[in-house]
Protein backbone atom coordinates (compact mmCIF):
# COMPACT_ATOMS: atom_id res chain seq x y z
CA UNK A 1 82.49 103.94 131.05
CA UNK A 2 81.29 103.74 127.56
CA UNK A 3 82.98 101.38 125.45
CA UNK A 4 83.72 101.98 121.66
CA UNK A 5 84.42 99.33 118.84
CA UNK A 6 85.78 100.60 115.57
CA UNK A 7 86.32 98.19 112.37
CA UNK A 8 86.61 98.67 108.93
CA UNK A 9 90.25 99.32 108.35
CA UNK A 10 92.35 97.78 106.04
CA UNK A 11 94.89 98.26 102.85
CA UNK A 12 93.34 100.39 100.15
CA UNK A 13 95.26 102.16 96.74
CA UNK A 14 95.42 105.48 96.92
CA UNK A 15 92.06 106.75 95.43
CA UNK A 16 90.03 104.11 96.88
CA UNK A 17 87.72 103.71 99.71
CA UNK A 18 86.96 102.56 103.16
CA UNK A 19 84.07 103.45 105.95
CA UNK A 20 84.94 103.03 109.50
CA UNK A 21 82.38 102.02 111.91
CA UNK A 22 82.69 102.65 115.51
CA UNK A 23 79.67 100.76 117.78
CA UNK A 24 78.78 102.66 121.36
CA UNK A 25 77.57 100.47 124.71
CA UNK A 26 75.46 103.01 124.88
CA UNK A 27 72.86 105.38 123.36
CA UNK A 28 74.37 107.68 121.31
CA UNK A 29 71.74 110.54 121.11
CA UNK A 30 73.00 110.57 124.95
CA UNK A 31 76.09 111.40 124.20
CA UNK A 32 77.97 115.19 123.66
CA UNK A 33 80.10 114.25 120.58
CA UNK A 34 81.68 111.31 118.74
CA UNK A 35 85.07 111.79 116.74
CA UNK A 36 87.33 110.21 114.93
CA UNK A 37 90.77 110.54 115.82
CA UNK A 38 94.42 109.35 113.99
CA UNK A 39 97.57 108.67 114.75
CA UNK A 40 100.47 108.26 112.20
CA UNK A 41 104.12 106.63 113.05
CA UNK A 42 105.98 109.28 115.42
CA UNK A 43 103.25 111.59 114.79
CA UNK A 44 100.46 113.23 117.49
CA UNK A 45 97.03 111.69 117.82
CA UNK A 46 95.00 114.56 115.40
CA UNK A 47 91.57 115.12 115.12
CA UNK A 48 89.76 114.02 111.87
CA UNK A 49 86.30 114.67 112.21
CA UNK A 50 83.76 115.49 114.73
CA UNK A 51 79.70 115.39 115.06
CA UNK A 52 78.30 116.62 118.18
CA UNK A 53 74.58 115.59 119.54
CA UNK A 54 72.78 118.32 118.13
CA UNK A 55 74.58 117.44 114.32
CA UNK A 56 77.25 119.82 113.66
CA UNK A 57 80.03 118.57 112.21
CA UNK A 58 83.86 120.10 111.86
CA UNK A 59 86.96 118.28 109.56
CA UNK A 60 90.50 118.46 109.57
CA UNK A 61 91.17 121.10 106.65
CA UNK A 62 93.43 117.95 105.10
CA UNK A 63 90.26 115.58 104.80
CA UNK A 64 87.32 118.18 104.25
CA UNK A 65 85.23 116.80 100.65
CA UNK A 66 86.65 113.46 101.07
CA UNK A 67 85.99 112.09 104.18
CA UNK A 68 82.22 112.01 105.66
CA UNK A 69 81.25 111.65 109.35
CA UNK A 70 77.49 110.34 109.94
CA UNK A 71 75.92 108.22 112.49
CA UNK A 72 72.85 105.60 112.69
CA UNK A 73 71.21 105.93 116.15
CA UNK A 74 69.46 103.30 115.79
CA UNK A 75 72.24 101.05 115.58
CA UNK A 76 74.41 103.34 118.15
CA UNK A 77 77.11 103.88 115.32
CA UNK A 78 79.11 106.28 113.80
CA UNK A 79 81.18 105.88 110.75
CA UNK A 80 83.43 107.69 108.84
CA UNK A 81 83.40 107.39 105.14
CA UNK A 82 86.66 108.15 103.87
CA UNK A 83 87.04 108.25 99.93
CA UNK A 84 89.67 109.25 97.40
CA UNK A 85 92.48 108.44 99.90
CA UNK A 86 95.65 109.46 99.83
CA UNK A 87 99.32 107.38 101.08
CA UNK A 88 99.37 110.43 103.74
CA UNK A 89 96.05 109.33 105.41
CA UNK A 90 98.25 106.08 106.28
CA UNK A 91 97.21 105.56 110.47
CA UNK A 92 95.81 104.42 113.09
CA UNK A 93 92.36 105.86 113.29
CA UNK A 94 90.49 105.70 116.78
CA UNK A 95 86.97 106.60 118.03
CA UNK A 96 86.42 109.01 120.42
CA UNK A 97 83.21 109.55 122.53
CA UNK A 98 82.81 113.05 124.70
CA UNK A 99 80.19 112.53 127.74
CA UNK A 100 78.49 113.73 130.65
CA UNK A 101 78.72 117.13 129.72
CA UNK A 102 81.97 116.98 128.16
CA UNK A 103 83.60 115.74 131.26
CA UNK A 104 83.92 112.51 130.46
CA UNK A 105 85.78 110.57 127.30
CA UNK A 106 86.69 106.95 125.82
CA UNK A 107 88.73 105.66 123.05
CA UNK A 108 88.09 102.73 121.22
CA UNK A 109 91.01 100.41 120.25
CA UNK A 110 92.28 101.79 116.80
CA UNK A 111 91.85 100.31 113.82
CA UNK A 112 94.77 100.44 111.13
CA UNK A 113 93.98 102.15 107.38
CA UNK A 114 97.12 101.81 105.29
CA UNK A 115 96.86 103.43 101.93
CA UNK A 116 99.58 102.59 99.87
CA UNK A 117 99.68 101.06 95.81
């Protein structure tokens, strides 16, 4: 099972900034794809952004040019910088991590971004 942390979260105004980091157990060049996930009050858990192994990367249409998805395999990270946020990106954002060709998945805890003036 491959564990994932996330931190970074936190109260921001709207139009500010925060990067999410989410650290693997494992090697991350071994795994299919990392997301991030949220989840708002009442609302379904929706994807965010994704980067697969071989570097392609997809976006929710609400968060394409603001929010960036990268990783550091060296440190066995991904992060997701999120800027010019909005009240409506309010959630709990979670990690994901697809492996062993795609048949296997874990979450990391959630961390909590609040946007709000």
């Amino acid at each position: 099972q491959v564990q994932l942390v996330e931190s970074g979260g936190g109260l921001v105004q709207p139009g500010g900034s925060l990067r999410l980091s989410c650290a693997a157990s494992v090697s991350i060049v071994s795994l299919n794809a990392m997301a991030w996930y949220r989840q708002a009050p009442g609302k379904l858990r929706d994807l965010v952004a994704r980067l697969t192994r071989g570097g392609t990367t997809n976006y929710a249409d609400s968060v394409k040019g603001r929010f960036t998805i990268s990783r550091d395999n060296g440190k066995n990270t991904v992060y997701l910088q999120m800027n010019s946020l909005r009240p409506e990106d309010t959630a709990v954002y979670y990690c994901h991590a697809l492996y062993n060709v795609g048949t296997r998945a874990s979450w990391g805890q959630g961390t909590q971004v609040s946007v709000s003036s």
